[in-house]
N, C-alpha and C. Protein backbone atom coordinates (compact mmCIF):
# COMPACT_ATOMS: atom_id res chain seq x y z
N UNK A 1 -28.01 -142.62 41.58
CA UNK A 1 -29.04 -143.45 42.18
C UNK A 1 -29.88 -142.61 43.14
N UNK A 2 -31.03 -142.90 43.39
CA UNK A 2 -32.06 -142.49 43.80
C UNK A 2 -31.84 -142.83 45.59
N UNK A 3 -32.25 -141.73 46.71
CA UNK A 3 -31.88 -142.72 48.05
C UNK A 3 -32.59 -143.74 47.91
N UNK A 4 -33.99 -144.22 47.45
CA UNK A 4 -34.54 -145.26 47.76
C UNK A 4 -33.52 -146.30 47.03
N UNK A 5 -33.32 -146.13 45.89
CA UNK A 5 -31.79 -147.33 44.91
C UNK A 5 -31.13 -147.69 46.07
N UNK A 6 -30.46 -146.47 46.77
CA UNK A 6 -29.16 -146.44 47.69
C UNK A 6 -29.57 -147.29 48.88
N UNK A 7 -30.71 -147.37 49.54
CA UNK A 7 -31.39 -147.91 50.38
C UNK A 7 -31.75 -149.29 50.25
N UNK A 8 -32.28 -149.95 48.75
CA UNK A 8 -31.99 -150.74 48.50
C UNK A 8 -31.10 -151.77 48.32
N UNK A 9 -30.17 -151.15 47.34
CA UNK A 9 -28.48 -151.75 47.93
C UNK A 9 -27.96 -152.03 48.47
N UNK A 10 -27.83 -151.61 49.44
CA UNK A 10 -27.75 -151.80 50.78
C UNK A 10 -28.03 -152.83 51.47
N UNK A 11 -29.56 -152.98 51.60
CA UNK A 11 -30.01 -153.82 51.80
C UNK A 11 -29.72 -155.68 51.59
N UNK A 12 -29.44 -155.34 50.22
CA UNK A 12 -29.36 -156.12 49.18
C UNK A 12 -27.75 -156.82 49.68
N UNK A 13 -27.08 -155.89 49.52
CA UNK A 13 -25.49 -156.21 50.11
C UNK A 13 -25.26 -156.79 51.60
N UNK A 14 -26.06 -156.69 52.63
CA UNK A 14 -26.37 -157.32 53.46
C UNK A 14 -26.87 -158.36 53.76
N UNK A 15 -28.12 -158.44 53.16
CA UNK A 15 -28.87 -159.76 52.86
C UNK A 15 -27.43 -160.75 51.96
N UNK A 16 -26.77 -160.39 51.43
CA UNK A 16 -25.65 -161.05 50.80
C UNK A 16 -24.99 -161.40 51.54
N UNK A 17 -24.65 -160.63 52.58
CA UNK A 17 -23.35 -160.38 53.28
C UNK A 17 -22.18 -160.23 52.61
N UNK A 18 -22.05 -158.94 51.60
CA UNK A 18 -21.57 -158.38 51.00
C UNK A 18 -21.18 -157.09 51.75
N UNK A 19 -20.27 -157.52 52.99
CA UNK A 19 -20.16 -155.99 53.55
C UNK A 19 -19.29 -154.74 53.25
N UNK A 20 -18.08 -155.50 52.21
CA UNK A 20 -17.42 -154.55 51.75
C UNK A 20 -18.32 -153.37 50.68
N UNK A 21 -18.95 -153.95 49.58
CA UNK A 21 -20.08 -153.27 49.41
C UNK A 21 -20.93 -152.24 49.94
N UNK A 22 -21.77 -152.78 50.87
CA UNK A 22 -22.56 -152.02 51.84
C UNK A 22 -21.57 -150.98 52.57
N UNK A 23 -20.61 -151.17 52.29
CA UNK A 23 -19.76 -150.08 53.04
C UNK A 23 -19.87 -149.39 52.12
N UNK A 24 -19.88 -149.29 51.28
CA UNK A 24 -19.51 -148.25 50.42
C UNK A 24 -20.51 -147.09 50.25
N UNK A 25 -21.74 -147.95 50.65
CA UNK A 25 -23.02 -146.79 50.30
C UNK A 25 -22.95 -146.24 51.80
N UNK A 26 -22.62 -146.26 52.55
CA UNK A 26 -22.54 -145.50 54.10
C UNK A 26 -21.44 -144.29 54.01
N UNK A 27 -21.86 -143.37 54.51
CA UNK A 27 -21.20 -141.80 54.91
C UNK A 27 -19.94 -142.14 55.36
N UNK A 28 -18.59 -141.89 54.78
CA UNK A 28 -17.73 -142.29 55.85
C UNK A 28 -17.16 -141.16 57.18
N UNK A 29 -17.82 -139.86 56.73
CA UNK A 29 -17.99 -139.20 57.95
C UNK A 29 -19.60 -138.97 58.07
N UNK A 30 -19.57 -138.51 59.61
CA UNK A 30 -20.91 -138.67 60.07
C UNK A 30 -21.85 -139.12 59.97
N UNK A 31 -21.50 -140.38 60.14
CA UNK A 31 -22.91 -141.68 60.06
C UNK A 31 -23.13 -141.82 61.71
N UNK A 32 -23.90 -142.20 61.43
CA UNK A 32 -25.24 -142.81 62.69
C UNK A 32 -25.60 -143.96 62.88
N UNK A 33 -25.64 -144.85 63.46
CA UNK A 33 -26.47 -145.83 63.56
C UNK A 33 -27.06 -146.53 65.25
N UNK A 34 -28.71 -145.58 65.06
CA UNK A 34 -29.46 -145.78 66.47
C UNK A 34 -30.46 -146.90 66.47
N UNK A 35 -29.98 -147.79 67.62
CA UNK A 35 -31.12 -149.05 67.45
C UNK A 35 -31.60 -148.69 69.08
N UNK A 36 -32.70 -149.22 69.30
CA UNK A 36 -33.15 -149.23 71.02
C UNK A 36 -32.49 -149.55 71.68
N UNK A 37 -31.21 -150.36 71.59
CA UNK A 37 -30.11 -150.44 72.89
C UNK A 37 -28.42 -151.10 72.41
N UNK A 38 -28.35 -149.81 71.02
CA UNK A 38 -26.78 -149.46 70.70
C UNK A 38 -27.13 -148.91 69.77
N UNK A 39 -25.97 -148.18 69.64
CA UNK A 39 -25.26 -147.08 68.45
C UNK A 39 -24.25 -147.05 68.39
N UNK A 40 -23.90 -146.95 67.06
CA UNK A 40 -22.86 -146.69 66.41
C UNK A 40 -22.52 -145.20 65.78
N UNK A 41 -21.73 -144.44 65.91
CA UNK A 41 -21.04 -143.43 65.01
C UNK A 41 -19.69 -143.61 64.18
N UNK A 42 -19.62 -145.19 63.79
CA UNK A 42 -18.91 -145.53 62.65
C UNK A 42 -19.52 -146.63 61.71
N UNK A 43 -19.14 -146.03 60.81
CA UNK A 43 -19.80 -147.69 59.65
C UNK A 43 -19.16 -148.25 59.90
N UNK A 44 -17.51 -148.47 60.16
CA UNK A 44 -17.04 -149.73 60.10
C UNK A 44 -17.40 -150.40 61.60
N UNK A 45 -17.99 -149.86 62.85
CA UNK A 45 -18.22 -150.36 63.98
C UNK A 45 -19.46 -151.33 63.80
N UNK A 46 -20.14 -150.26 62.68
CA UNK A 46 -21.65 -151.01 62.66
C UNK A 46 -21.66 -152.12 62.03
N UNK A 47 -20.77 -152.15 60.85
CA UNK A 47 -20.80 -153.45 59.97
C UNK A 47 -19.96 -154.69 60.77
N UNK A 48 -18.58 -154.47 61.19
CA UNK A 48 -18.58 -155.10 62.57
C UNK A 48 -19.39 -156.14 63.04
N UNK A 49 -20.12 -155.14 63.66
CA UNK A 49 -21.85 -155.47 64.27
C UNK A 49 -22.56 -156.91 63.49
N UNK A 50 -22.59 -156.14 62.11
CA UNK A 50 -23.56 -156.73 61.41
C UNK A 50 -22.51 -158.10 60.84
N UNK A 51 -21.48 -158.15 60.62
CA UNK A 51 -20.84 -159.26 60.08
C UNK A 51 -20.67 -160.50 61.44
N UNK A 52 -20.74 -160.03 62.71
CA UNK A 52 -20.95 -160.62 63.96
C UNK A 52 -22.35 -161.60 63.65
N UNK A 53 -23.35 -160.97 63.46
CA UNK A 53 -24.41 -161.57 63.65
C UNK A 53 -24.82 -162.41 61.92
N UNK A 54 -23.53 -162.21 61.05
CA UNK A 54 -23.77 -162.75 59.50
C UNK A 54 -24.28 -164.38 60.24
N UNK A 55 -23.68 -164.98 61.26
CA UNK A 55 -23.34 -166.49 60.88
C UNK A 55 -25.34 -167.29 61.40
N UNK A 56 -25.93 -165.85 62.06
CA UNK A 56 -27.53 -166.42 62.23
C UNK A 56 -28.13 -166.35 61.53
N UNK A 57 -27.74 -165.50 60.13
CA UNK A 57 -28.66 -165.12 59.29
C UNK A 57 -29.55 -165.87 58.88
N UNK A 58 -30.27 -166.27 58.58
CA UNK A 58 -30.88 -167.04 57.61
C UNK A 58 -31.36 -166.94 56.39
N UNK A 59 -32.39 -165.31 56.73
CA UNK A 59 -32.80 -164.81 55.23
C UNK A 59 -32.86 -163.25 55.81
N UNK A 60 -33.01 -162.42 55.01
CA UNK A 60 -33.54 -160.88 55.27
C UNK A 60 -34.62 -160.48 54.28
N UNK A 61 -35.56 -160.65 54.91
CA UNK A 61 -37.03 -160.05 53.35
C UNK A 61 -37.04 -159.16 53.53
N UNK A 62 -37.08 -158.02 52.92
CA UNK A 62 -37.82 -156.53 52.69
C UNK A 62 -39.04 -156.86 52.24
N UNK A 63 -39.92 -156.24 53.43
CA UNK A 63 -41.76 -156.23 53.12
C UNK A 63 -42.00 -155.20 52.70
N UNK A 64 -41.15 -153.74 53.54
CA UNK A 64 -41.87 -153.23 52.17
C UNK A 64 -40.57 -151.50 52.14
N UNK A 65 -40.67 -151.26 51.29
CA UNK A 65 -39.44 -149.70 51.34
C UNK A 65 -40.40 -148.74 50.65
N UNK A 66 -40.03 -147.61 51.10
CA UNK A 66 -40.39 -146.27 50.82
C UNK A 66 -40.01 -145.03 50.88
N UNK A 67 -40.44 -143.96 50.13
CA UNK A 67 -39.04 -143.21 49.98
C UNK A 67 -40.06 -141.48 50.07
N UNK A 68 -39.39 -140.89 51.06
CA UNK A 68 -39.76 -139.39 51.04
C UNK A 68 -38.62 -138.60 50.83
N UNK A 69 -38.20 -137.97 49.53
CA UNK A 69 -37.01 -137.05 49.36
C UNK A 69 -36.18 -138.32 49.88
N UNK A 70 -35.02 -137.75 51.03
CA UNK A 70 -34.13 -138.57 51.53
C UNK A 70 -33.79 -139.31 52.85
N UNK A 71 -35.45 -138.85 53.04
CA UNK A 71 -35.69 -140.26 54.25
C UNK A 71 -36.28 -141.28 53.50
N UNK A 72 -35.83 -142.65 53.56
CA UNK A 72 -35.90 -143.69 53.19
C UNK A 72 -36.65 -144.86 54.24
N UNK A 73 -37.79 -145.21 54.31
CA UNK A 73 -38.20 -146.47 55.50
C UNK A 73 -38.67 -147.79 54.94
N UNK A 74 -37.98 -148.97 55.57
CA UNK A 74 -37.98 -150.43 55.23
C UNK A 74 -38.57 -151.00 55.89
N UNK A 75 -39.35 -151.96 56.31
CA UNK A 75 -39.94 -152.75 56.85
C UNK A 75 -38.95 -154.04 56.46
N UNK A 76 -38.67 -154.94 57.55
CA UNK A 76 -37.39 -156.05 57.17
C UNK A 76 -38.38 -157.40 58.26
N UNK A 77 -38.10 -158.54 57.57
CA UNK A 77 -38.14 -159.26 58.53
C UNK A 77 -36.84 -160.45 58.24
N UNK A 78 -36.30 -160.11 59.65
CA UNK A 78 -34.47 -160.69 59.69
C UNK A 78 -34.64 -161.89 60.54
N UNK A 79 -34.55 -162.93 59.39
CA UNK A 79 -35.16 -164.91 59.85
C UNK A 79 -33.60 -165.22 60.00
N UNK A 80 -33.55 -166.27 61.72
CA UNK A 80 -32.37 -166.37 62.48
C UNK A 80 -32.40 -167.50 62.09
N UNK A 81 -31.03 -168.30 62.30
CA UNK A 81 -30.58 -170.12 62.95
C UNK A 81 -31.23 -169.70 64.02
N UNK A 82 -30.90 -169.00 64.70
CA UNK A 82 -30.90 -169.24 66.15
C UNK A 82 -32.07 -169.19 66.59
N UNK A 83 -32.62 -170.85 67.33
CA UNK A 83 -33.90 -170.93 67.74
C UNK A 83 -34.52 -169.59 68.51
N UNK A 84 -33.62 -169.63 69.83
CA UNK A 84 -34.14 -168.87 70.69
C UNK A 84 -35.17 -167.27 70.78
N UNK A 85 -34.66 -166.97 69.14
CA UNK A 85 -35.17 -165.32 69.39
C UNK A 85 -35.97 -165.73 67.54
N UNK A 86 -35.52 -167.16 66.80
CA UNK A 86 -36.45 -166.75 66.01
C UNK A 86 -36.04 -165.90 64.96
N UNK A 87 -37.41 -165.23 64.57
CA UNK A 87 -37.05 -164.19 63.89
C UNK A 87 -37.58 -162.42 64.37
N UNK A 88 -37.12 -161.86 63.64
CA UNK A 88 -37.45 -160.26 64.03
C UNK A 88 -37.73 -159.41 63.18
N UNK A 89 -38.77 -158.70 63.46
CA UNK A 89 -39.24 -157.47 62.63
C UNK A 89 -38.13 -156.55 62.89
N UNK A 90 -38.10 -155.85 61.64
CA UNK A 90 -37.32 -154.57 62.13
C UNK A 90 -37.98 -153.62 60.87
N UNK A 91 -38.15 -152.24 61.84
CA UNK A 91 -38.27 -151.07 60.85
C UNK A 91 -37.05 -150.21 61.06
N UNK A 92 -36.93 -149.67 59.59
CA UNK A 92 -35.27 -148.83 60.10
C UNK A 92 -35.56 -147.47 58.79
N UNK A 93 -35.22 -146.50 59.75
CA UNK A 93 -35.46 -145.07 59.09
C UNK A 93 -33.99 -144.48 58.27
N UNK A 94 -33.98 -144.49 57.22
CA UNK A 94 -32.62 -144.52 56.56
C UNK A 94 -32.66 -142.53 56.66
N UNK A 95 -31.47 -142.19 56.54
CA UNK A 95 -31.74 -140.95 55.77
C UNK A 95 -30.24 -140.69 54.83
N UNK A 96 -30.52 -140.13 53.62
CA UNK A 96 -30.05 -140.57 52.88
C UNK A 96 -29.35 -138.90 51.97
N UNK A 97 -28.34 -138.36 52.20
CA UNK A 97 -27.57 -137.62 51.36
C UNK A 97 -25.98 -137.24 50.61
N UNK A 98 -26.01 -136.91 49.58
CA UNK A 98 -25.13 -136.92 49.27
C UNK A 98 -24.55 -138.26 48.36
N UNK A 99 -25.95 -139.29 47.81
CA UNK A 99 -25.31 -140.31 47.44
C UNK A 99 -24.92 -141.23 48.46
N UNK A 100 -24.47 -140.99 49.87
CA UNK A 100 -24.63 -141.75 51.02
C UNK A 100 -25.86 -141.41 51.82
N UNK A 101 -25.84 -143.48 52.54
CA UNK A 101 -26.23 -142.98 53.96
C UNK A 101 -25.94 -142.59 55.14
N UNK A 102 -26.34 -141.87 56.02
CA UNK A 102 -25.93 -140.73 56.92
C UNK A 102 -26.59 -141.05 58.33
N UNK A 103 -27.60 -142.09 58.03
CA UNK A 103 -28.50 -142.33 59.67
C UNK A 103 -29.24 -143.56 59.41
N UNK A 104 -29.07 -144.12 60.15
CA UNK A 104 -29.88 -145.25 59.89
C UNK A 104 -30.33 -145.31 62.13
N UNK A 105 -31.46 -145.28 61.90
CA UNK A 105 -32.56 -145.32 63.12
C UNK A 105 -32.91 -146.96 63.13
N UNK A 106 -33.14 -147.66 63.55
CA UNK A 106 -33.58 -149.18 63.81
C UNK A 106 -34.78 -148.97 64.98
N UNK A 107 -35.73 -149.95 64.38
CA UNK A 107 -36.83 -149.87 65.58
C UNK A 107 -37.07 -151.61 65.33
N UNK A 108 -36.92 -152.22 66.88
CA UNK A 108 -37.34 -153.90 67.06
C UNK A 108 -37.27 -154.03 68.64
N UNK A 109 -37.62 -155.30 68.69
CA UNK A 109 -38.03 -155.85 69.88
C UNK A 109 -36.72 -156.11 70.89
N UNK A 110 -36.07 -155.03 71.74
CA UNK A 110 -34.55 -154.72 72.02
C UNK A 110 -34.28 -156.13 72.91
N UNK A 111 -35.75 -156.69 73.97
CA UNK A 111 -35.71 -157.60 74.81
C UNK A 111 -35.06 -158.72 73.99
N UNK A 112 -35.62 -159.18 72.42
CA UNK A 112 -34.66 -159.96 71.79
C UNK A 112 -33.73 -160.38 71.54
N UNK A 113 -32.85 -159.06 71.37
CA UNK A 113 -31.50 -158.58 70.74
C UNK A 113 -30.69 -159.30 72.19
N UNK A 114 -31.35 -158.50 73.61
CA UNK A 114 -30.19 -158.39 74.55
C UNK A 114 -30.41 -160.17 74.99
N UNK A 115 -31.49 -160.28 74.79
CA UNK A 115 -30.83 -162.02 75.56
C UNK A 115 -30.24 -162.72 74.25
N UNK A 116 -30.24 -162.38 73.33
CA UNK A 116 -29.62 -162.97 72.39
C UNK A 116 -28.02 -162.96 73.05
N UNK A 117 -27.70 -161.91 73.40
CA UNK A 117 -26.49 -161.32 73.30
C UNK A 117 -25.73 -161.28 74.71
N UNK A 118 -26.79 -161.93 75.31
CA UNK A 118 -26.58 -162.17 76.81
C UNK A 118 -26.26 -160.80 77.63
N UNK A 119 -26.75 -160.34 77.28
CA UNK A 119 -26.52 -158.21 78.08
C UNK A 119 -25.35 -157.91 77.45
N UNK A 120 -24.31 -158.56 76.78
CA UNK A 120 -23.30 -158.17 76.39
C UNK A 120 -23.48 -156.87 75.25
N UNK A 121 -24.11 -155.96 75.28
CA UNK A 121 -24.22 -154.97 74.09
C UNK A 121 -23.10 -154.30 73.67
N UNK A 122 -22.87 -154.30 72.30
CA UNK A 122 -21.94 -153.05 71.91
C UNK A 122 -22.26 -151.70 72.43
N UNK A 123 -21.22 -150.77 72.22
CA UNK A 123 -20.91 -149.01 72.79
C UNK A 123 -20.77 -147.96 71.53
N UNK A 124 -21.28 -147.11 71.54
CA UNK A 124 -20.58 -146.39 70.60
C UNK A 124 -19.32 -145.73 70.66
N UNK A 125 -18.74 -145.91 69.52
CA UNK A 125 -17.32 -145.75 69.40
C UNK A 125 -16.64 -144.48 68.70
């Protein structure tokens, strides 16, 4: 598969909440995952993360993906239950080798995230 495939998948397995899956396409050494206010240096911390926040999901659209060699960039818009924050843009910079991903960069509106979360943020682990 192509990183953009791999990037997709991903995606795709999430929007599912298919996280055993989505694990699979992540580096299980030296992964990354930098958002404006947490990181992770484990997939299983990050998915964690992401299976925490499965129960607001609502929908995940990909507007739009694109692919240079094995940087990979998505444009997402991630639609909540949860009145308060709505929904959120997110752009996220994949980079992609070896058949895994290896970095995933997140760029969104962090003021969102933290009152969502009441300052309570995850640490990297």
């Amino acid at each position: 598969m192509s990183p953009k495939d791999i990037v997709a998948q991903f995606i795709s397995d999430i929007h599912a909440q298919r996280f055993d899956e989505a694990k699979t396409l992540l580096a299980e050494d030296d992964f990354e995952y930098v958002g404006p206010n947490m990181r992770f240096l484990s997939r299983d911390d990050m998915l964690a993360y992401q299976f925490g926040m499965a129960a607001i999901q609502k929908d995940l659209v990909l507007r739009q993906l694109s692919a240079d060699g094995e940087h990979v960039f998505a444009i997402l818009d991630y639609r909540t239950h949860f009145e308060p924050i709505g929904d959120v843009r997110l752009a996220v910079w994949f980079r992609v080798r070896d058949d895994r991903i290896h970095t995933m960069e997140t760029f969104y509106n962090a003021a969102v995230v933290e009152n969502m979360l009441g300052g309570n943020l995850p640490t990297a682990g």
